[in-house]
Protein backbone atom coordinates (compact mmCIF):
# COMPACT_ATOMS: atom_id res chain seq x y z
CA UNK A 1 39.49 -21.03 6.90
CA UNK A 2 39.44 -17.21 7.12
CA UNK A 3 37.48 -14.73 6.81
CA UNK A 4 38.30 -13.92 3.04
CA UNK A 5 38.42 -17.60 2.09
CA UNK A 6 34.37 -17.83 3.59
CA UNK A 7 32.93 -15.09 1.69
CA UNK A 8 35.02 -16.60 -1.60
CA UNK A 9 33.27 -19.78 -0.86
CA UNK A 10 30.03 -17.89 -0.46
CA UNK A 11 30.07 -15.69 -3.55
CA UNK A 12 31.37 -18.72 -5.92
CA UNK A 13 28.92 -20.90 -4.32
CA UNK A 14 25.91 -18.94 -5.19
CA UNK A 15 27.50 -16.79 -8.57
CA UNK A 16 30.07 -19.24 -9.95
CA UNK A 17 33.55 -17.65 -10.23
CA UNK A 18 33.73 -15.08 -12.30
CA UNK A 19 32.31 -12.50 -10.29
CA UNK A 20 33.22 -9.10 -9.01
CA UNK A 21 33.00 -7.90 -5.47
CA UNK A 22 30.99 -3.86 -5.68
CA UNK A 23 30.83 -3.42 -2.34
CA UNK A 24 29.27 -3.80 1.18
CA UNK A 25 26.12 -1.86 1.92
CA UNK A 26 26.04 0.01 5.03
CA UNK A 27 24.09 2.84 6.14
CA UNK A 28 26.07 5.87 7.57
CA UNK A 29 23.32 7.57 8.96
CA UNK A 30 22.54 4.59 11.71
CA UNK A 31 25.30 3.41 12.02
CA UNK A 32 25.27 0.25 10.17
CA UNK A 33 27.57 -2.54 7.98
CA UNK A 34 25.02 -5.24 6.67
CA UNK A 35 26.25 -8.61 5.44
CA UNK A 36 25.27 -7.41 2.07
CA UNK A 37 26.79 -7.45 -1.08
CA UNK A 38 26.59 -5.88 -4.41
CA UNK A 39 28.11 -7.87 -6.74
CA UNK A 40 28.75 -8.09 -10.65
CA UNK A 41 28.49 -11.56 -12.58
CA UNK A 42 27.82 -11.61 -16.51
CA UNK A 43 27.51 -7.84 -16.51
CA UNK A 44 24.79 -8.39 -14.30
CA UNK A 45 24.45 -6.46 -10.49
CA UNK A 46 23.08 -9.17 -7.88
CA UNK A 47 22.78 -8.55 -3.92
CA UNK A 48 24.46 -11.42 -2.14
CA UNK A 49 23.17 -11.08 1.83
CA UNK A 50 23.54 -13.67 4.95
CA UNK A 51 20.11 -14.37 6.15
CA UNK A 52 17.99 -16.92 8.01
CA UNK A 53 16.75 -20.50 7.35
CA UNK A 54 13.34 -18.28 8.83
CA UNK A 55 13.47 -15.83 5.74
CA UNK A 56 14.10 -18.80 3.02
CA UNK A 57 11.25 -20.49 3.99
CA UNK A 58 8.86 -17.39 3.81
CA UNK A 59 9.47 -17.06 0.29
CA UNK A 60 9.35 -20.62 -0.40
CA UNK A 61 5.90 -21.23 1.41
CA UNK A 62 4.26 -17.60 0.38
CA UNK A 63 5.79 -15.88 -2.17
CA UNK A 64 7.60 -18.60 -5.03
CA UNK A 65 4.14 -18.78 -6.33
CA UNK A 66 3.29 -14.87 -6.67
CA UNK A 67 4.22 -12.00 -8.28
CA UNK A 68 4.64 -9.84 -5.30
CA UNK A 69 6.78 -6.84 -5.42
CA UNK A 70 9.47 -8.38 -3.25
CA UNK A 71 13.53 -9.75 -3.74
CA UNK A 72 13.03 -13.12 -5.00
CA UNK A 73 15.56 -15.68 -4.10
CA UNK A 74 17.77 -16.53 -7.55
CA UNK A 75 20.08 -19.01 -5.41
CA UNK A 76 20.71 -19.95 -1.74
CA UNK A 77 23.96 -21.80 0.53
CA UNK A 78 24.36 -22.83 3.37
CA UNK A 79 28.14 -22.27 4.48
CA UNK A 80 30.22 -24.93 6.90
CA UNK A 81 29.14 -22.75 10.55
CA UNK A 82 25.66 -23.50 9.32
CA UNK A 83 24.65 -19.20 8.27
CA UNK A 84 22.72 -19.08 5.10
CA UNK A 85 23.25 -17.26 1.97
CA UNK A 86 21.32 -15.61 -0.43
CA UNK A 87 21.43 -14.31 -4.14
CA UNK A 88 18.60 -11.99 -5.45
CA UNK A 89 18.31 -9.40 -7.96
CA UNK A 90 19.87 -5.99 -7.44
CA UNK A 91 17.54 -2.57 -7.33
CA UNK A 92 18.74 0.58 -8.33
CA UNK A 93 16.21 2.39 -6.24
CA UNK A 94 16.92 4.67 -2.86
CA UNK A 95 14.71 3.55 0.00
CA UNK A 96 11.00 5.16 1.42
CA UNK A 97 12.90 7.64 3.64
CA UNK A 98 11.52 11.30 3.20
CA UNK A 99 9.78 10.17 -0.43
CA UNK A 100 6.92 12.21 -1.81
CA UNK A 101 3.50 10.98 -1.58
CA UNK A 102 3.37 9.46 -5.22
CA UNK A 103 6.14 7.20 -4.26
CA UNK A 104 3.81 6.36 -1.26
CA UNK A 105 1.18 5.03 -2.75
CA UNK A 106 3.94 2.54 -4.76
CA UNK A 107 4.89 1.21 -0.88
CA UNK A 108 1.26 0.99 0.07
CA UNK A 109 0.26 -0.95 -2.78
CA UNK A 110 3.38 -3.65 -2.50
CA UNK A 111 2.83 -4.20 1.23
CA UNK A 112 -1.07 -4.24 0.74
CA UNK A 113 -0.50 -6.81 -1.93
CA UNK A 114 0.65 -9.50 0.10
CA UNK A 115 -1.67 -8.59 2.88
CA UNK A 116 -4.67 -8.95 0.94
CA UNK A 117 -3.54 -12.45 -0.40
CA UNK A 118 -2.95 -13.82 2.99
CA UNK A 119 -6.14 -12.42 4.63
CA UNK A 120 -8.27 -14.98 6.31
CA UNK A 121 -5.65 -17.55 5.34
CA UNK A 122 -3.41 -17.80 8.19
CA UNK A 123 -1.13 -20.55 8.69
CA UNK A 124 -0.92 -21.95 12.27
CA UNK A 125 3.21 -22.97 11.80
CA UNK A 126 3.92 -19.33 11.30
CA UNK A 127 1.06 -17.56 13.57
CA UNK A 128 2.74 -15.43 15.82
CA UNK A 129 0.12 -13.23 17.71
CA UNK A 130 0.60 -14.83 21.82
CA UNK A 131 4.20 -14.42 21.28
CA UNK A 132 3.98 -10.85 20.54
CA UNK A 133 1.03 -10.61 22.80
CA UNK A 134 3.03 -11.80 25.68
CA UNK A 135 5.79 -9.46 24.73
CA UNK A 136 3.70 -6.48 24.48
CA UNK A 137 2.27 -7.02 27.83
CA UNK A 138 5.82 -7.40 29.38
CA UNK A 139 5.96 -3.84 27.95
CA UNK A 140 2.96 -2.94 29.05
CA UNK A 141 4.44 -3.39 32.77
CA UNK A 142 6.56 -0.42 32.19
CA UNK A 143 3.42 2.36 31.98
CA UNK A 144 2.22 1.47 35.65
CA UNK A 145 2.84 4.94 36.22
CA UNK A 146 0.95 6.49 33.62
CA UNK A 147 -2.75 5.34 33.95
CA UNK A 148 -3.89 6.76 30.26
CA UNK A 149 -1.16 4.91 28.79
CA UNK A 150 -0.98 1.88 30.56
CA UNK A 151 -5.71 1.79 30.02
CA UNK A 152 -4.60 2.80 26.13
CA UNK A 153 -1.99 0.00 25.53
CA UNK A 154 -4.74 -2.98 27.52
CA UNK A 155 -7.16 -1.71 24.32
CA UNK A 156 -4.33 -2.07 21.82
CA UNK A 157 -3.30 -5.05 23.26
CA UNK A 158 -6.14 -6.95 23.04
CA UNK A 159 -7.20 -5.33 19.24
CA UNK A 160 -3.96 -7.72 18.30
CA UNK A 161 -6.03 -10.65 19.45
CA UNK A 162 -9.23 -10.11 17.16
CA UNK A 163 -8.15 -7.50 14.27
CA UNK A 164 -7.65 -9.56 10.90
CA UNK A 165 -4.32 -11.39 10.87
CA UNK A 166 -2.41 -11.74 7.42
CA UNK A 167 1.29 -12.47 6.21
CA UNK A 168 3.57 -9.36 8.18
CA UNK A 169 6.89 -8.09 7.54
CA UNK A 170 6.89 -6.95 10.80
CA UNK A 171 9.96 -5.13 10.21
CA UNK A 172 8.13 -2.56 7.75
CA UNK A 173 10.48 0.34 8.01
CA UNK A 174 10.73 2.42 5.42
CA UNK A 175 14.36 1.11 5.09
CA UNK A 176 13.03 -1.81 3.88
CA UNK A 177 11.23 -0.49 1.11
CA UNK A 178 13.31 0.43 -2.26
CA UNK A 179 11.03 2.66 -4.39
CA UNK A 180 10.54 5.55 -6.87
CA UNK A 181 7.64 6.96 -8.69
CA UNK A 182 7.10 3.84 -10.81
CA UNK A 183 7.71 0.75 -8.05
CA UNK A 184 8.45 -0.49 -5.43
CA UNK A 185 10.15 -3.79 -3.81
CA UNK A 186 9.79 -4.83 -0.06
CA UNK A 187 13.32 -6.41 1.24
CA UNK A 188 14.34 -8.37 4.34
CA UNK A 189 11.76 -10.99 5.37
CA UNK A 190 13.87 -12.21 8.48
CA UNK A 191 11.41 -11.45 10.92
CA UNK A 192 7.64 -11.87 8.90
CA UNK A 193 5.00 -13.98 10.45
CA UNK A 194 1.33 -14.15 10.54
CA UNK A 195 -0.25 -10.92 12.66
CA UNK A 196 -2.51 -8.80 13.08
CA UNK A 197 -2.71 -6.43 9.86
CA UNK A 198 -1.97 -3.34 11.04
CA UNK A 199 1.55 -3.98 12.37
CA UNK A 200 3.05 -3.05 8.93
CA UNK A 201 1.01 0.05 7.82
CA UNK A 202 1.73 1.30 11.51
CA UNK A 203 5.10 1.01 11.79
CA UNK A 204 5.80 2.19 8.17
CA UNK A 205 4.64 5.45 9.26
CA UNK A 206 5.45 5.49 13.13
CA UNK A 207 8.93 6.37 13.47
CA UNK A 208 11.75 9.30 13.60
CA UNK A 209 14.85 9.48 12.18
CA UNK A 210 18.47 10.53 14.02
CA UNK A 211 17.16 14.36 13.28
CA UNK A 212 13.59 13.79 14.81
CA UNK A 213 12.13 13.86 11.61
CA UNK A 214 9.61 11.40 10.59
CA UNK A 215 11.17 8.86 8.05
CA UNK A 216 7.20 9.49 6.27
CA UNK A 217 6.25 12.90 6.50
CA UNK A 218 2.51 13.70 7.29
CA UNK A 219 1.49 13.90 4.05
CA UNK A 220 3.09 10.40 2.83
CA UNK A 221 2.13 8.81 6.01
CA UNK A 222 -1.80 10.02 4.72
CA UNK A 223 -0.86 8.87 1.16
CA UNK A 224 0.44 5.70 2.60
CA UNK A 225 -2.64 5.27 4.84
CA UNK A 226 -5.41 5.76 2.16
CA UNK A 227 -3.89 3.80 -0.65
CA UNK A 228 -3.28 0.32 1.77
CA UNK A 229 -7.15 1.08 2.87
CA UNK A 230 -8.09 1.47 -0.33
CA UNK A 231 -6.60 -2.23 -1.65
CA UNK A 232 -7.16 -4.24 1.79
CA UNK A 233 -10.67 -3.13 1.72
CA UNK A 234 -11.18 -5.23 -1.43
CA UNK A 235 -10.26 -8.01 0.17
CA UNK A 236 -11.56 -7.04 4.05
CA UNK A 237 -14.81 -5.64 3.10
CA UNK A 238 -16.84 -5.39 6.05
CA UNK A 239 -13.58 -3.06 7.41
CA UNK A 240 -14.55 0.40 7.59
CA UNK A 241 -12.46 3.67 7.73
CA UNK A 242 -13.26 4.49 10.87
CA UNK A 243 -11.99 1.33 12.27
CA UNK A 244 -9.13 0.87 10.44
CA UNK A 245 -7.80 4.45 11.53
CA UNK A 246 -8.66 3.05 14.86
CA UNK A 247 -6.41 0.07 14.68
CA UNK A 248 -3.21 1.84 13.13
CA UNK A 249 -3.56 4.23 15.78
CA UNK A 250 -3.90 0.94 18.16
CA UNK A 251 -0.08 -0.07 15.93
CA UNK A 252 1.44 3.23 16.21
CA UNK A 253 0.80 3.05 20.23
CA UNK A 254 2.29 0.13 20.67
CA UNK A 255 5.28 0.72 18.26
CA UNK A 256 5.68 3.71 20.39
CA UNK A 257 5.36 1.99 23.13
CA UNK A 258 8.51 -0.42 22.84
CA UNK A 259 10.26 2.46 21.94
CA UNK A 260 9.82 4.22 24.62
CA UNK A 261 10.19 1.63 27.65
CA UNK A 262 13.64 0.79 25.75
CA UNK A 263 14.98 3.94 26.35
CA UNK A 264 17.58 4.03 28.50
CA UNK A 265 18.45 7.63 28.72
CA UNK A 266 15.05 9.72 29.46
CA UNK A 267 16.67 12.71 30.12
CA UNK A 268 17.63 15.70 28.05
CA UNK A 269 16.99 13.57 25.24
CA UNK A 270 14.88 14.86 22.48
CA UNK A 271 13.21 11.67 21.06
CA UNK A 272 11.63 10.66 24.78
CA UNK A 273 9.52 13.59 24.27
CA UNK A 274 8.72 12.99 21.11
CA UNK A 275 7.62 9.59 22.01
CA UNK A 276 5.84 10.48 25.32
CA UNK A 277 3.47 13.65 22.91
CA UNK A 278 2.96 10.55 20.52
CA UNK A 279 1.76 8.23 23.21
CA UNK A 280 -0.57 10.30 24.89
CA UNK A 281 -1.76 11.55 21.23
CA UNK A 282 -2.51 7.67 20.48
CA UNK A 283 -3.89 6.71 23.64
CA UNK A 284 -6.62 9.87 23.71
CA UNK A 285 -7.76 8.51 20.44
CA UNK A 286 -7.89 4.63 21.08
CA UNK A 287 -9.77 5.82 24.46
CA UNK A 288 -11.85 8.68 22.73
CA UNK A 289 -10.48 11.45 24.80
CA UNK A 290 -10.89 14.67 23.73
C-alpha cells in the first residue's frame, strides 16, 4: 500500500468518505511539516493528526470527563504499521506567539485549569518526576565548569522533587496554545505526565524565537505569570507569591539549562549568549545573589 492509499484509509477511517483534503499544517518559520490535516466533511473543518497511544490515553483518563479548554478527541484509528490517528475539532485561532497580554491571561487560565484539577491528585502510572530528575542531572553534568550554575541547577533540581506535582503538558510552548482575546485551547498532549507544577508556566514564557525574540514578551510573560497564580492559588493555598516566583525561576533555569548544554555550536552564535545572561540571571535569584 502507498503512501496515498494510507492516508485515504486514514481520513475515511476516521471522517467517512466524503471528505476533502485542506491541507497540511506546517510552520515555515521552524522549519516544520506536521502530520496534520485540515480537512472538510459535512461543511464542517476537522484536524486529522498522527499521534501516540500516550496522548489517547491522557484524554481518556483526565480530560473525557471535563470541560477543559483543550482538542477533544471526536474519533481515533489505529492504521496496519500500528501509528494512531486522530480526529478533533478545527480552531480558527493563530497561536500564543507575540500575543498581547489580554490574550495571556486566556492561556494562563486554560493551562491553570487543568493544573488546579489535578493538584494533590497524582496518579502513580503517569508520575514522571525521577525520570526527568535523572535527566536533568545528566544535564546538570555539563555546568562543572561554571560553579553558580552548576550550585543553581542542584537547588532547582531538587525543588522538582517536593514542589506540588499536577497533570503537565510539558511541552507548553506557546505553539501549542491557539488563542485570541476571547479563548483559548491547549493542543498536543504527546508528551504530558504528572510533574512538578511549574514546568508549564516556565516554559510558556522561557524561550526565543529564530529572531531572539521572546515568543511572550515581558509584559505577557507578567500577564501570564499573575493570572496562573492567581487560579492555582485557589486550589494551592498555602503557596505564596514569593515562592511561586521562586519556583518558575527554578523552571526557567532548568529549561534554559537543556537548552544550552544542547548546543552544539557555542560560538558566534547569538542565542548561547542569550541563554548563558538568562542562566546566570536565574541562578542569582534561586541562590539570592545580588
Amino acid at each position: 500500500m502507498n503512501d496515498k492509499s494510507k492516508m485515504k484509509m486514514v481520513f475515511s477511517s476516521l471522517l467517512g468518505k466524503e471528505y476533502i483534503i485542506i491541507k497540511q499544517f506546517q510552520d515555515q518559520k521552524l522549519g516544520k511539516v506536521y502530520e496534520v490535516y485540515l480537512v472538510k466533511f459535512n461543511d464542517i473543518l476537522y484536524v486529522v493528526k498522527k499521534t501516540t497511544q500516550h496522548e489517547i490515553l491522557i484524554f481518556t483518563r483526565y480530560f473525557n470527563n471535563h470541560h477543559f479548554n483543550v482538542a477533544y478527541i471526536l474519533n481515533q484509528y489505529l492504521d496496519l504499521e500500528g501509528n494512531y490517528w486522530i480526529l478533533t475539532n478545527y480552531f480558527n485561532l493563530k497561536d500564543a506567539r507575540h500575543r498581547n497580554a489580554k490574550v495571556m491571561k486566556q492561556c494562563a487560565n486554560a493551562i491553570a485549569q487543568i493544573h488546579a484539577s489535578y493538584l494533590y491528585n497524582t496518579i502513580e502510572e503517569d508520575l514522571d518526576t525521577d525520570r526527568t530528575v535523572r535527566y536533568l542531572l545528566k544535564k546538570q553534568k555539563s555546568l562543572q565548569d561554571y560553579p553558580l550554575l552548576y550550585d543553581a541547577a542542584s537547588v532547582a533540581i531538587k525543588r522538582v522533587q517536593t514542589a506540588p506535582v499536577t497533570l503537565c503538558h510539558e511541552d507548553l510552548l506557546p505553539i501549542n496554545i491557539l488563542c485570541d482575546e476571547n479563548q483559548a485551547v491547549i493542543v498536543d498532549f504527546e508528551e504530558a505526565y504528572f510533574l512538578a507544577y511549574f514546568f508549564d508556566p516556565a516554559r510558556f514564557v522561557t524561550h526565543y524565537d529564530n529572531d531572539n525574540l521572546f515568543y511572550v514578551s515581558k509584559s505577557s510573560q507578567e500577564a501570564f505569570l499573575h493570572t496562573y497564580f492567581q487560579r492555582i492559588k485557589k486550589e494551592c493555598t498555602d503557596l505564596t507569591r514569593k515562592q511561586f516566583y521562586f519556583d518558575i525561576n527554578c523552571g526557567r533555569f532548568l529549561e534554559a539549562m537543556i537548552v544550552f548544554v544542547n548546543m552544539d555550536n557555542k560560538e558566534n552564535n547569538n542565542s548561547y549568549e542569550l541563554y548563558f545572561r538568562d542562566l546566570n540571571h536565574y541562578a542569582k535569584s534561586i541562590l539570592q545573589i545580588k
